[in-house]
PDB file of N, CA and C in Angstrom:
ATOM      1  N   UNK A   1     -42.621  17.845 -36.358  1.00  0.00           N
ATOM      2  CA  UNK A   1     -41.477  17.103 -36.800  1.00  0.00           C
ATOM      3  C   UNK A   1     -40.477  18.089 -37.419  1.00  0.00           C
ATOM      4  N   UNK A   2     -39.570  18.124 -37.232  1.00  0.00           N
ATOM      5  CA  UNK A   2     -38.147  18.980 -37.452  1.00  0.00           C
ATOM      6  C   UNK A   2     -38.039  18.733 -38.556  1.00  0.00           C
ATOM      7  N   UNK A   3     -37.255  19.495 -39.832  1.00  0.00           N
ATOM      8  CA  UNK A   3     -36.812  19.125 -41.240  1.00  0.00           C
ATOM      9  C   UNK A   3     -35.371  18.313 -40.776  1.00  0.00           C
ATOM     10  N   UNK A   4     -35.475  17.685 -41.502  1.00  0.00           N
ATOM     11  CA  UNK A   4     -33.652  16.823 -41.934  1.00  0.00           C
ATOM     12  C   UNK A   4     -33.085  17.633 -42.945  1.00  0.00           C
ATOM     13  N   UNK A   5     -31.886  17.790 -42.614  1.00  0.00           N
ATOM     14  CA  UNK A   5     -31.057  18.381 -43.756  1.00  0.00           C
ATOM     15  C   UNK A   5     -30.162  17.189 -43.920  1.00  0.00           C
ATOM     16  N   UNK A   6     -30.597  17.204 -45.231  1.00  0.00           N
ATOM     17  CA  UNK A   6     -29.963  15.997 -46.002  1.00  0.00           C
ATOM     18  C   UNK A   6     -28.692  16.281 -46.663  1.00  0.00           C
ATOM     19  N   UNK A   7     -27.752  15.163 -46.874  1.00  0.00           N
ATOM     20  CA  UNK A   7     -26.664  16.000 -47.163  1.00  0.00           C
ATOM     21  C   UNK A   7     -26.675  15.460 -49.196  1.00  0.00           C
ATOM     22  N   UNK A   8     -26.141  16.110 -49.191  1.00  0.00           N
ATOM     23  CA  UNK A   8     -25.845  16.205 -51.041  1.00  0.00           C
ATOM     24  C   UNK A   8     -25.777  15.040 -52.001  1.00  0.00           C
ATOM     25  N   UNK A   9     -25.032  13.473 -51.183  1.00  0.00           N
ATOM     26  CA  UNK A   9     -25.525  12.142 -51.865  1.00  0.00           C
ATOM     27  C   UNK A   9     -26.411  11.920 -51.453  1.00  0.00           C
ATOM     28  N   UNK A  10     -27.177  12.214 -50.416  1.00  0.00           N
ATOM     29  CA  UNK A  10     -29.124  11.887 -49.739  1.00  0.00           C
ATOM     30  C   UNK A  10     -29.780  12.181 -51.180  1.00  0.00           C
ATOM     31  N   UNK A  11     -29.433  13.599 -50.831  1.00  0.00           N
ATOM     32  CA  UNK A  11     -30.591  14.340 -52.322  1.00  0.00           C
ATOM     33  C   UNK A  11     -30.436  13.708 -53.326  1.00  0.00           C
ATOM     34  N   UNK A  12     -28.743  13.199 -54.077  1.00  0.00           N
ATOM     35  CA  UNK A  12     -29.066  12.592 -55.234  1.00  0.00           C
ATOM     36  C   UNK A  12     -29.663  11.140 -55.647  1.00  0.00           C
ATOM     37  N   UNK A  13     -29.011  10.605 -54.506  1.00  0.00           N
ATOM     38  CA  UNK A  13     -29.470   9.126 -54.117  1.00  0.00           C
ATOM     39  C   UNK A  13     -30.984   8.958 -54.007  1.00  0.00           C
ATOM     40  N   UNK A  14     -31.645  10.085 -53.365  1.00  0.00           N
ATOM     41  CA  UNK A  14     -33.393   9.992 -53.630  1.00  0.00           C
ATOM     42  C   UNK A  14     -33.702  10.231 -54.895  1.00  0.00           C
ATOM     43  N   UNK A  15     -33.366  11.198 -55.675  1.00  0.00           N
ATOM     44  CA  UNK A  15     -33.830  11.710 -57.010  1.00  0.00           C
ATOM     45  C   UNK A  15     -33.566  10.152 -57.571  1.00  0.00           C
ATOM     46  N   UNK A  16     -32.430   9.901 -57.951  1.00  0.00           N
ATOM     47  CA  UNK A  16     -32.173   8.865 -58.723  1.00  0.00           C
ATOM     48  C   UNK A  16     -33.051   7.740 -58.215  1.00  0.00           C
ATOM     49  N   UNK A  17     -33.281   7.118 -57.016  1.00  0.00           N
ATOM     50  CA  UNK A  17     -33.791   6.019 -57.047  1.00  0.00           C
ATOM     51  C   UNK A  17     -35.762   6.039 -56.993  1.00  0.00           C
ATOM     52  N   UNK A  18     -35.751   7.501 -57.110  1.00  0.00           N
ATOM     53  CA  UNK A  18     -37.574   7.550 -57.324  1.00  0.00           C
ATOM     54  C   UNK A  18     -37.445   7.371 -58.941  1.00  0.00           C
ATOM     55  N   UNK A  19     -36.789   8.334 -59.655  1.00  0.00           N
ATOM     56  CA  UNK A  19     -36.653   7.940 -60.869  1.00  0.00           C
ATOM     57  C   UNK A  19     -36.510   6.394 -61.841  1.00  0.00           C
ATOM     58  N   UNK A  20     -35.460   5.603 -60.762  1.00  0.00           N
ATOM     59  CA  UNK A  20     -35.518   4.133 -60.739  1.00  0.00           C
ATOM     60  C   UNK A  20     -36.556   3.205 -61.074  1.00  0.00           C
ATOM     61  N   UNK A  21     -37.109   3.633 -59.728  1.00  0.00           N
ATOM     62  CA  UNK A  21     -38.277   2.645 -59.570  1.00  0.00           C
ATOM     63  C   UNK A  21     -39.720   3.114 -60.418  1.00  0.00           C
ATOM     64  N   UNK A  22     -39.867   4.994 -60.743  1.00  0.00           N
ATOM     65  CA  UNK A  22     -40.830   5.135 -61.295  1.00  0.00           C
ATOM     66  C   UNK A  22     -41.052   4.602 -63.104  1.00  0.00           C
ATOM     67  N   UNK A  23     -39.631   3.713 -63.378  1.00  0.00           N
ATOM     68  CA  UNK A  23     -39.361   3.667 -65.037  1.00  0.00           C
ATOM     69  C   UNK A  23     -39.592   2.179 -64.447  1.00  0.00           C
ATOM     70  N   UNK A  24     -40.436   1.732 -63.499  1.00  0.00           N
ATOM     71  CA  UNK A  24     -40.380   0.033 -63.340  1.00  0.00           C
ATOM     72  C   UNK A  24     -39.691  -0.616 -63.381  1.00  0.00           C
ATOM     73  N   UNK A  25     -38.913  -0.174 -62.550  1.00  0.00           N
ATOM     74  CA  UNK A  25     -37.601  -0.492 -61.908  1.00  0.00           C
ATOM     75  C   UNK A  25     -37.598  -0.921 -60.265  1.00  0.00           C
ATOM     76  N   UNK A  26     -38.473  -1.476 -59.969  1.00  0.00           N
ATOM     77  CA  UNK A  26     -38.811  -1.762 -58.480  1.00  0.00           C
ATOM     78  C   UNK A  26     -38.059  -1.698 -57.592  1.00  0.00           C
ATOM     79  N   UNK A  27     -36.541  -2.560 -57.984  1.00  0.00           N
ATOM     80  CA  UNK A  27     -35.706  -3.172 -57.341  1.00  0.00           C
ATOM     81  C   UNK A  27     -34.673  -2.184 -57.156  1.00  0.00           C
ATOM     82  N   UNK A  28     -33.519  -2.027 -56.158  1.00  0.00           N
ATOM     83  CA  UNK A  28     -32.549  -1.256 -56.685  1.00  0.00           C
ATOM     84  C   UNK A  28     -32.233  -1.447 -55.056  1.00  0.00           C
ATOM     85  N   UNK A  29     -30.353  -1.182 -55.098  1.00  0.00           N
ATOM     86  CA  UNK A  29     -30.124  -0.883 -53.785  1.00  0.00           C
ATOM     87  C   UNK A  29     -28.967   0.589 -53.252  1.00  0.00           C
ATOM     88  N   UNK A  30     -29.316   0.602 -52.220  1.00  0.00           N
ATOM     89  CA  UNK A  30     -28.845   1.683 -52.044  1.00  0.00           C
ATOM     90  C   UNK A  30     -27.734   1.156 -50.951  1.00  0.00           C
ATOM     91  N   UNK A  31     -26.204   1.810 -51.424  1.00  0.00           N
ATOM     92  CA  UNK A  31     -25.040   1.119 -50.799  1.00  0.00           C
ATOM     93  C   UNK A  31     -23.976   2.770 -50.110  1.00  0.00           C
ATOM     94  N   UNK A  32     -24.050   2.558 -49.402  1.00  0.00           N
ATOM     95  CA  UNK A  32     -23.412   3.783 -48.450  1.00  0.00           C
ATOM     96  C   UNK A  32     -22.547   3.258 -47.444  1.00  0.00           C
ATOM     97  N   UNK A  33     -21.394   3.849 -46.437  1.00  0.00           N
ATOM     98  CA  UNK A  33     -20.265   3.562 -45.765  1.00  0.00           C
ATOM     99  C   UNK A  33     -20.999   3.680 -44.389  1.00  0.00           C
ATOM    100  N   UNK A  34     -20.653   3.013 -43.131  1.00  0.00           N
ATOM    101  CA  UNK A  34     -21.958   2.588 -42.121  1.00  0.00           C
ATOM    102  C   UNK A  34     -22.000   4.268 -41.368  1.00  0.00           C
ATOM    103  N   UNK A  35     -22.782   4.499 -41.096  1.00  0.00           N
ATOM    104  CA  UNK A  35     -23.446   6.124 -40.350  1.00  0.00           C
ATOM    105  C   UNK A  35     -23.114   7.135 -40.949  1.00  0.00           C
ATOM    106  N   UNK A  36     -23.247   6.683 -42.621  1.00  0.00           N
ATOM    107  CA  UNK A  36     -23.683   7.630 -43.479  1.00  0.00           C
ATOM    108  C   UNK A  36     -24.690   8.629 -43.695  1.00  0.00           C
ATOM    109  N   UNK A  37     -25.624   7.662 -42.893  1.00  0.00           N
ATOM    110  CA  UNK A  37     -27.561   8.634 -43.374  1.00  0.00           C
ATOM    111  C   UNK A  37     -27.777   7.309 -44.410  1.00  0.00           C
ATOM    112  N   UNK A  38     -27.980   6.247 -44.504  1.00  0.00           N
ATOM    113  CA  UNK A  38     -28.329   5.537 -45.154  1.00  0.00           C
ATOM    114  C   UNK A  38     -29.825   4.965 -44.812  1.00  0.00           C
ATOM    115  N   UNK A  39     -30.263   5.092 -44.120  1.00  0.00           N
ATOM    116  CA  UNK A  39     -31.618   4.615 -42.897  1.00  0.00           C
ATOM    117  C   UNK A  39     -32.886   6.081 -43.262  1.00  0.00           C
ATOM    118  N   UNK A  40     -31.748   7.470 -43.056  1.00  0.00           N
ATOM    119  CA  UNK A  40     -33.023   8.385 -43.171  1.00  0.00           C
ATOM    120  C   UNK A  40     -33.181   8.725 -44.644  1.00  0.00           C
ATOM    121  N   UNK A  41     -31.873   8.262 -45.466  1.00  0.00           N
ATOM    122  CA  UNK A  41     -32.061   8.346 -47.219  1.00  0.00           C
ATOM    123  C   UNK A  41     -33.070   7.396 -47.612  1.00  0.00           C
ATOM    124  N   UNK A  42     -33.356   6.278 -46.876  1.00  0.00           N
ATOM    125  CA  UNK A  42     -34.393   5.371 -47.544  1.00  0.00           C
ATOM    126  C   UNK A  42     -35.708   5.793 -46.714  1.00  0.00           C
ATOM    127  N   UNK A  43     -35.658   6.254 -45.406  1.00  0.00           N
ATOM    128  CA  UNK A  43     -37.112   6.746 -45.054  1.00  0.00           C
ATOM    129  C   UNK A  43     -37.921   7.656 -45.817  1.00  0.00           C
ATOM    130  N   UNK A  44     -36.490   8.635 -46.362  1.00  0.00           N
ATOM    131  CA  UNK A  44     -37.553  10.114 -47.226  1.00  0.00           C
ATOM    132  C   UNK A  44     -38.011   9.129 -48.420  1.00  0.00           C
ATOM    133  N   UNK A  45     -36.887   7.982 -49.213  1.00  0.00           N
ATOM    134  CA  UNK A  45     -37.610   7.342 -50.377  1.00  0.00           C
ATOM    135  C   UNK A  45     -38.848   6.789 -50.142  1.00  0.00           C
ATOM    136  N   UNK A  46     -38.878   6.521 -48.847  1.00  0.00           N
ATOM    137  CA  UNK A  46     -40.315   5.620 -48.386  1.00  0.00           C
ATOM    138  C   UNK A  46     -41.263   6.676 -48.570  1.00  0.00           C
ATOM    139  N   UNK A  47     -40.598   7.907 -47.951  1.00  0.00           N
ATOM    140  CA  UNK A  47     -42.127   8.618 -47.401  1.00  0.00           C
ATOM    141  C   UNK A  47     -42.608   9.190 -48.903  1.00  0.00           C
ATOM    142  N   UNK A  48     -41.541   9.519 -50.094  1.00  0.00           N
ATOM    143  CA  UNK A  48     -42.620   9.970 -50.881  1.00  0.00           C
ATOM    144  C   UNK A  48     -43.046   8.974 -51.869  1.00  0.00           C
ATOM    145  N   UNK A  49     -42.630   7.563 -51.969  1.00  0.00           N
ATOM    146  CA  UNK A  49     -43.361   6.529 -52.094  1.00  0.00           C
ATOM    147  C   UNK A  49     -44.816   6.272 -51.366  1.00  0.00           C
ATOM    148  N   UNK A  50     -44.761   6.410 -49.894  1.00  0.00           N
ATOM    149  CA  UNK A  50     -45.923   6.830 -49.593  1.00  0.00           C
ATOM    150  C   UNK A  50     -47.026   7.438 -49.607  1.00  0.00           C
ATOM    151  N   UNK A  51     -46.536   8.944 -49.566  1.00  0.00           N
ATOM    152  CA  UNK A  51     -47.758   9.698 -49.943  1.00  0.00           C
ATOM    153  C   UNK A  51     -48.042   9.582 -51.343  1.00  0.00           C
ATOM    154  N   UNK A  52     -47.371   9.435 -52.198  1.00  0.00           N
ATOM    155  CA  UNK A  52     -47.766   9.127 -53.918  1.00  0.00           C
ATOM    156  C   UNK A  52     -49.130   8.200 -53.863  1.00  0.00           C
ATOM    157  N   UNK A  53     -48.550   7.128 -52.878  1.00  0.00           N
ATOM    158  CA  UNK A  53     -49.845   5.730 -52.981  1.00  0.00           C
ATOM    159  C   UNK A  53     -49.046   4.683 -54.351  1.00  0.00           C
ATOM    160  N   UNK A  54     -47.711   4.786 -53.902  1.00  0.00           N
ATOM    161  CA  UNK A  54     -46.723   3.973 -54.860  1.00  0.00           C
ATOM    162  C   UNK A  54     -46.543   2.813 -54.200  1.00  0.00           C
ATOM    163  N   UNK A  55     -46.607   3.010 -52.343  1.00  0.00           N
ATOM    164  CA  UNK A  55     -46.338   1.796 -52.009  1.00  0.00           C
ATOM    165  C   UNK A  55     -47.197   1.724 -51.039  1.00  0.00           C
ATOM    166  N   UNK A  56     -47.624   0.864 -49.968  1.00  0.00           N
ATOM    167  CA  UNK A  56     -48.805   1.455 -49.095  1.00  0.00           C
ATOM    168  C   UNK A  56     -48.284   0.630 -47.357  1.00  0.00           C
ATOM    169  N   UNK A  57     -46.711   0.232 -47.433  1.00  0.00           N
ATOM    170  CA  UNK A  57     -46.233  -0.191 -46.714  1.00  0.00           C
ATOM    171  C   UNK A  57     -44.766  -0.489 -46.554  1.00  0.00           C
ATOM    172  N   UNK A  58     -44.116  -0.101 -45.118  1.00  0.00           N
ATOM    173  CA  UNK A  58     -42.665  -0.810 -45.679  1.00  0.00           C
ATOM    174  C   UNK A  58     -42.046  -1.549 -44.435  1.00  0.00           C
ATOM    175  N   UNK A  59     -41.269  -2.452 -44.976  1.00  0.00           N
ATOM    176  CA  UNK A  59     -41.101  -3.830 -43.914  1.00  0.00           C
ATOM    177  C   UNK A  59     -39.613  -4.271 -44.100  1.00  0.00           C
ATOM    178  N   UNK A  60     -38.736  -3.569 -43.533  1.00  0.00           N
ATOM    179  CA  UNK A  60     -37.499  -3.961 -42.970  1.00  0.00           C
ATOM    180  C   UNK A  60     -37.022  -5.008 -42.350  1.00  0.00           C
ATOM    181  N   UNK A  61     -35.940  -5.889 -43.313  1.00  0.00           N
ATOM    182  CA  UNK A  61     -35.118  -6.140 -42.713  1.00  0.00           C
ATOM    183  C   UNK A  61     -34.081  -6.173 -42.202  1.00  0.00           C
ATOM    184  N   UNK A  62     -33.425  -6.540 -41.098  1.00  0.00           N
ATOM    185  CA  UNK A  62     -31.656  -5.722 -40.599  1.00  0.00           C
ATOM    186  C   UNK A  62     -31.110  -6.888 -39.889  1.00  0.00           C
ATOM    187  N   UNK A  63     -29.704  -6.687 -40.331  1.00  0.00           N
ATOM    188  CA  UNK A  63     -28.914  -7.495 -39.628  1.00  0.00           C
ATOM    189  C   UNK A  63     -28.561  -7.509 -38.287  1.00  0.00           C
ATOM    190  N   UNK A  64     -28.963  -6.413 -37.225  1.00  0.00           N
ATOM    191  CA  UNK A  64     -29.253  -6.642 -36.066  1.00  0.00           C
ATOM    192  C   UNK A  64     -30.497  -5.903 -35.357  1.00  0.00           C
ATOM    193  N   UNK A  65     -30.365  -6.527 -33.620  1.00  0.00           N
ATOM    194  CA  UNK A  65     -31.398  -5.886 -32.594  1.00  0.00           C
ATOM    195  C   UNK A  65     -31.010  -3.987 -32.760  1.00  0.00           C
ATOM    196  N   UNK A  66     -29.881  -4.047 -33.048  1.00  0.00           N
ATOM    197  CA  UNK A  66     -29.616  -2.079 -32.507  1.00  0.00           C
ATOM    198  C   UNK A  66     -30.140  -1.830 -33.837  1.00  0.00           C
ATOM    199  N   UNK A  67     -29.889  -2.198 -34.992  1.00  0.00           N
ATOM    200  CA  UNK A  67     -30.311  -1.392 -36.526  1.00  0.00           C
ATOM    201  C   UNK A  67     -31.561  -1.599 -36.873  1.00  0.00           C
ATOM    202  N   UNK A  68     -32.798  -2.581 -36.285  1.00  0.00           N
ATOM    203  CA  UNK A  68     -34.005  -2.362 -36.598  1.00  0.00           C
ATOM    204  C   UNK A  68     -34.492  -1.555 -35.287  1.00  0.00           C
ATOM    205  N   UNK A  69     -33.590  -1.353 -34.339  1.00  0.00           N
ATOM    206  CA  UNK A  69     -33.721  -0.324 -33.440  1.00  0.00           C
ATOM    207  C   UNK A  69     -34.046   1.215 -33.917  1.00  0.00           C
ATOM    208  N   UNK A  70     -32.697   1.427 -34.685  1.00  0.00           N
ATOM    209  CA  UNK A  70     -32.184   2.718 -35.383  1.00  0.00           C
ATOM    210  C   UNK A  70     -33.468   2.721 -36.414  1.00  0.00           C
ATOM    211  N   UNK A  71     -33.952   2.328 -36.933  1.00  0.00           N
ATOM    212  CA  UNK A  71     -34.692   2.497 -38.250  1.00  0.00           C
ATOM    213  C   UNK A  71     -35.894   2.389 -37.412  1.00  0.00           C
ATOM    214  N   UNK A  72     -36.604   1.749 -36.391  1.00  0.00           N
ATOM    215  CA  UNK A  72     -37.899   2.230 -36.206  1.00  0.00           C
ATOM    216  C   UNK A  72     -37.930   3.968 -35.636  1.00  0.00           C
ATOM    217  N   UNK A  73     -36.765   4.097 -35.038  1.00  0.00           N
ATOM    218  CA  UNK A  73     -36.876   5.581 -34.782  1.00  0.00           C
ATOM    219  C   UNK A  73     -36.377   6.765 -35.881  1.00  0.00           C
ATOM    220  N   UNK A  74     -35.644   5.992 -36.711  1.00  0.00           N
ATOM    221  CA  UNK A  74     -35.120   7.357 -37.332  1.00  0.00           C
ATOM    222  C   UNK A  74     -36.722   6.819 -38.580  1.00  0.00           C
ATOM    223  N   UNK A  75     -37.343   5.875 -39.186  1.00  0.00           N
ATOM    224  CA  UNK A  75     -38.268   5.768 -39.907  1.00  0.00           C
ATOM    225  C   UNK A  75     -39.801   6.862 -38.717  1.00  0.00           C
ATOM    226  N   UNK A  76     -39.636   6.811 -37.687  1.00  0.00           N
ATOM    227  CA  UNK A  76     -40.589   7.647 -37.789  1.00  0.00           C
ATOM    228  C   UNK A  76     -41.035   9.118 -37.633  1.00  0.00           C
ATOM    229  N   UNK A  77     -38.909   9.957 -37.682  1.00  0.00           N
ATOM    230  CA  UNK A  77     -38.525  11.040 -37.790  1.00  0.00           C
ATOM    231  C   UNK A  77     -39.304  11.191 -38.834  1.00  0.00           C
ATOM    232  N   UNK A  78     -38.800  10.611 -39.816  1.00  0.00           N
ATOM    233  CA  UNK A  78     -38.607  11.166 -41.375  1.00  0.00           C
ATOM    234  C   UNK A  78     -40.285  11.230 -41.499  1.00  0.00           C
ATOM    235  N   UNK A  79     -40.847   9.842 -41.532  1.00  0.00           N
ATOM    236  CA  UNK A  79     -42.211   9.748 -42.252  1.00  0.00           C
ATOM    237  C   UNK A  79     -43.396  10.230 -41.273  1.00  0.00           C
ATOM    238  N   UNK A  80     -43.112  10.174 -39.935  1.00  0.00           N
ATOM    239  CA  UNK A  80     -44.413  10.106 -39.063  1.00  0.00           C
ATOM    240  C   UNK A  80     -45.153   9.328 -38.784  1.00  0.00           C
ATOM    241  N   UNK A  81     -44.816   7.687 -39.563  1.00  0.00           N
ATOM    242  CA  UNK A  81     -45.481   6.797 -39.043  1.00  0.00           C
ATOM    243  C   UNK A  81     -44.504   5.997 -38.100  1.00  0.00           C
ATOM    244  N   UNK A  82     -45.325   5.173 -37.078  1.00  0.00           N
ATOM    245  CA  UNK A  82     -45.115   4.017 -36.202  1.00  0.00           C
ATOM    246  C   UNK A  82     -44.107   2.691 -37.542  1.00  0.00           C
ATOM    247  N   UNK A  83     -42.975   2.076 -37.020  1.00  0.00           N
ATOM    248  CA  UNK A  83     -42.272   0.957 -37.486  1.00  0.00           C
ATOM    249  C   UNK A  83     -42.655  -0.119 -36.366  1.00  0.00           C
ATOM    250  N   UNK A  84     -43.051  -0.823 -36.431  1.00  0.00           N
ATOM    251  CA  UNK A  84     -43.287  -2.033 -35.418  1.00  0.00           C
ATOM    252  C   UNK A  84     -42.127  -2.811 -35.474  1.00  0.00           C
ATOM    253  N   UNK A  85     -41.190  -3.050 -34.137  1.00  0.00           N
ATOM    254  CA  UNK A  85     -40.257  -3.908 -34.092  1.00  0.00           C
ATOM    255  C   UNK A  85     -41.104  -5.113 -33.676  1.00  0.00           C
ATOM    256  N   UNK A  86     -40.684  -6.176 -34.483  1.00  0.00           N
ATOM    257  CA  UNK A  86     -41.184  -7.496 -34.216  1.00  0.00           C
ATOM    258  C   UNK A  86     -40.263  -8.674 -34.162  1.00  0.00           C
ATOM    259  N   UNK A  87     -40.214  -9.945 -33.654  1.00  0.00           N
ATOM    260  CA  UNK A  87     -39.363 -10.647 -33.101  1.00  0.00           C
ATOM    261  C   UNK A  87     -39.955 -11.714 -33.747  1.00  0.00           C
ATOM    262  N   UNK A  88     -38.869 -13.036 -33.794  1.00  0.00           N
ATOM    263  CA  UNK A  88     -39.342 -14.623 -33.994  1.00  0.00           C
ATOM    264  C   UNK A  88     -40.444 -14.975 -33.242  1.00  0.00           C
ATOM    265  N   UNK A  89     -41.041 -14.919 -32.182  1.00  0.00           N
ATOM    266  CA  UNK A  89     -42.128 -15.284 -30.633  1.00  0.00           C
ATOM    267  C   UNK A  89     -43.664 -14.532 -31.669  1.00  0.00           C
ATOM    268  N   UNK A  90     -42.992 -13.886 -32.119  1.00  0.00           N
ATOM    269  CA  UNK A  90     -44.591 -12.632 -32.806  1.00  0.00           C
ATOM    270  C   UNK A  90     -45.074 -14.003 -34.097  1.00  0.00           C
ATOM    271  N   UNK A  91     -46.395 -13.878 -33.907  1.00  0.00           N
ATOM    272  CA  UNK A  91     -46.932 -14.916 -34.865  1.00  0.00           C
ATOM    273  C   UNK A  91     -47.831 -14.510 -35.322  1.00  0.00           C
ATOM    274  N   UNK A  92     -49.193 -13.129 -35.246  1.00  0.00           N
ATOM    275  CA  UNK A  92     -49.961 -12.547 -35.985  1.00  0.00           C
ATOM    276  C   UNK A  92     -49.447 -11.090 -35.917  1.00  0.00           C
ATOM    277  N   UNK A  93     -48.486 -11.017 -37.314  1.00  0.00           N
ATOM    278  CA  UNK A  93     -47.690  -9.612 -37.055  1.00  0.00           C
ATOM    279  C   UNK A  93     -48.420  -8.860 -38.414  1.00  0.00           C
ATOM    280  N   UNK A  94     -49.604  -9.279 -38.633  1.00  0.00           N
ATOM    281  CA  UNK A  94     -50.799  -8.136 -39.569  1.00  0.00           C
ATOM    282  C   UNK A  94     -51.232  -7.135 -38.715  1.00  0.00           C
ATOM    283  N   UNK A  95     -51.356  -7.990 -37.114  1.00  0.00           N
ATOM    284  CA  UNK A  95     -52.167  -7.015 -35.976  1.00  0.00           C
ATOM    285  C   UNK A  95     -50.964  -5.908 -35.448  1.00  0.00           C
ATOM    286  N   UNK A  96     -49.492  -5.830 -36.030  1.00  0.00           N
ATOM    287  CA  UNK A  96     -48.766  -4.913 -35.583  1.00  0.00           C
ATOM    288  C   UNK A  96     -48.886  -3.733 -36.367  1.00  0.00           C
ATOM    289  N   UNK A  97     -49.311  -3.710 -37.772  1.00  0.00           N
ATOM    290  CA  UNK A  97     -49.516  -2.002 -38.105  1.00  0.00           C
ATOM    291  C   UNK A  97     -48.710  -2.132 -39.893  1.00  0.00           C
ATOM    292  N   UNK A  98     -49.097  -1.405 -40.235  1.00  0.00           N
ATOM    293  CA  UNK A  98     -48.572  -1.540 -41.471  1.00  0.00           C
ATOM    294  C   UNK A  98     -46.910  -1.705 -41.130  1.00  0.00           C
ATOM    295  N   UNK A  99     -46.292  -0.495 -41.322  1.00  0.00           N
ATOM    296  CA  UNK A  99     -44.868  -1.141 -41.114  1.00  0.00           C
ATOM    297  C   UNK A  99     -44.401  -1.520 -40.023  1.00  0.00           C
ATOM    298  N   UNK A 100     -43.237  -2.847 -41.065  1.00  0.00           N
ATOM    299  CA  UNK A 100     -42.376  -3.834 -39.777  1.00  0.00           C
ATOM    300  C   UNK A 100     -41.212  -3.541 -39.979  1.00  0.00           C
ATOM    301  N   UNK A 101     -40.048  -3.819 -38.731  1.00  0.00           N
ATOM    302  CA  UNK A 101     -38.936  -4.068 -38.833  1.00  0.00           C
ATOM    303  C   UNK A 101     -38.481  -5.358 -38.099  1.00  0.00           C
ATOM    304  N   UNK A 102     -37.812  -6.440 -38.556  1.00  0.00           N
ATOM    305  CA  UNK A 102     -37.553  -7.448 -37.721  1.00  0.00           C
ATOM    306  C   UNK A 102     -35.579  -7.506 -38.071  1.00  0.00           C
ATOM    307  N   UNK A 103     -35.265  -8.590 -37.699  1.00  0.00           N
ATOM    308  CA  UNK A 103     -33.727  -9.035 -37.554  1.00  0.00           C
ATOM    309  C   UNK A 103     -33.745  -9.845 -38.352  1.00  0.00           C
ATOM    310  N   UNK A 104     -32.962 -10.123 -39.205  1.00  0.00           N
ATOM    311  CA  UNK A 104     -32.999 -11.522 -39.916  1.00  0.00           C
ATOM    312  C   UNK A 104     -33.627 -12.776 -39.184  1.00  0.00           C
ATOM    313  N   UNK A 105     -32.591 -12.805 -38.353  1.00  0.00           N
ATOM    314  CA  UNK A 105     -33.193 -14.097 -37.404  1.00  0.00           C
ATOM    315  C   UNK A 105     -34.595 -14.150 -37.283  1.00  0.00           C
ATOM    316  N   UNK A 106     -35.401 -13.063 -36.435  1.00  0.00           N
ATOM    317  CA  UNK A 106     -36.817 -12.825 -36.507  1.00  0.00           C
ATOM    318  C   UNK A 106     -37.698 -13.402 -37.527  1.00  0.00           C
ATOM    319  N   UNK A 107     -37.255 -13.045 -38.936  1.00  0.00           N
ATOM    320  CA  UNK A 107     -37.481 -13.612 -39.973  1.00  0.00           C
ATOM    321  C   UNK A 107     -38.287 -14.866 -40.269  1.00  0.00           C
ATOM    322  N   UNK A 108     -36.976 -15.218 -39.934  1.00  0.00           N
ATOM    323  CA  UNK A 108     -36.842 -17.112 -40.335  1.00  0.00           C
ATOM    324  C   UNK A 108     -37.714 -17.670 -39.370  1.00  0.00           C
ATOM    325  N   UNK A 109     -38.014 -17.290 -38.157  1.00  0.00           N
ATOM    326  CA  UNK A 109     -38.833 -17.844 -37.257  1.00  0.00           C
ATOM    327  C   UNK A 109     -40.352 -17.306 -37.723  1.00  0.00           C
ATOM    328  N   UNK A 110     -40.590 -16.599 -38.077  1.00  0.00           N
ATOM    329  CA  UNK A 110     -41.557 -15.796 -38.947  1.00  0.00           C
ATOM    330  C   UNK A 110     -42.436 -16.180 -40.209  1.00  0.00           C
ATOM    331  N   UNK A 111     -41.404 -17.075 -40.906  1.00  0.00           N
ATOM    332  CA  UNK A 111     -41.766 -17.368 -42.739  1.00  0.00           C
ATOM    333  C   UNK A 111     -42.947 -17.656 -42.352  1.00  0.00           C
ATOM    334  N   UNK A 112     -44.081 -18.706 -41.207  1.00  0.00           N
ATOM    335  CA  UNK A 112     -45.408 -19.170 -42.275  1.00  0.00           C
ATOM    336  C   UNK A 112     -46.524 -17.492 -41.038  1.00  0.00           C
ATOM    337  N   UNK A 113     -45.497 -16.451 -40.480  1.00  0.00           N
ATOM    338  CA  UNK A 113     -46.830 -15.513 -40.413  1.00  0.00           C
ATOM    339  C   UNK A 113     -46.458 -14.437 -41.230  1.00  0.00           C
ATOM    340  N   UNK A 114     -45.838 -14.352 -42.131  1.00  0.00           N
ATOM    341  CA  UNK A 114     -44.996 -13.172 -42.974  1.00  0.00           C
ATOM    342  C   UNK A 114     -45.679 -13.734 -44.376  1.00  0.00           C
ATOM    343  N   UNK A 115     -46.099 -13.133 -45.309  1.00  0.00           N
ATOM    344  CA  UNK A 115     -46.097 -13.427 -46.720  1.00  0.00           C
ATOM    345  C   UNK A 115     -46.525 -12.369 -47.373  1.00  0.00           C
ATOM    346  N   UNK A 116     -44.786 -12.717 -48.089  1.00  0.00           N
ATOM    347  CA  UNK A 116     -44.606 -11.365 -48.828  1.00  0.00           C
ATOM    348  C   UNK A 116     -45.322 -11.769 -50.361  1.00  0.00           C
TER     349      UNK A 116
END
């Protein structure tokens, strides 16, 4: 896997929001201008959420088919794991793998095999 060179709000935007969440701060969002690097700034947050054992999964949602597109591939630049794109029709989506990405729509067709 190739390094990312991240550009200079990546780096701070990660520092700050591991710091965030490590003061139990769970929540937080990250707001950037569209094909910023906003997708691989939250993969590196994932991935060292990951290897820590801070989080042990991550499950996207996006407002369309192309952006849970973009994020299963650029999520498995960054981290090395598989993103499972999954759809409304998917009804045992435990058997797709730790992480998901669906569409909103997907979602809603989703609520009784999803529980967050």
């Amino acid at each position: 896997m190739a390094e990312i060179k991240l550009r200079n709000w990546q780096t701070n935007a990660i520092q700050k929001s591991l710091e965030w969440y490590k003061n139990n701060n769970k929540n937080f969002i990250l707001n950037a201008a569209p094909g910023s690097g906003k997708t691989i700034c939250a993969s590196k947050i994932a991935s060292v959420l990951l290897s820590s054992g801070e989080v042990e999964r991550v499950i996207v949602i996006a407002p369309r088919t192309e952006v849970v597109r973009q994020w299963s591939e650029e999520f498995y630049a960054v981290v090395g794991r598989n993103m499972t794109r999954i759809t409304g029709s998917d009804v045992n989506v435990e058997a797709y793998g730790e992480d998901l990405c669906a569409t909103w729509s997907a979602v809603q067709g989703l609520s009784e095999a999803i529980n967050f």
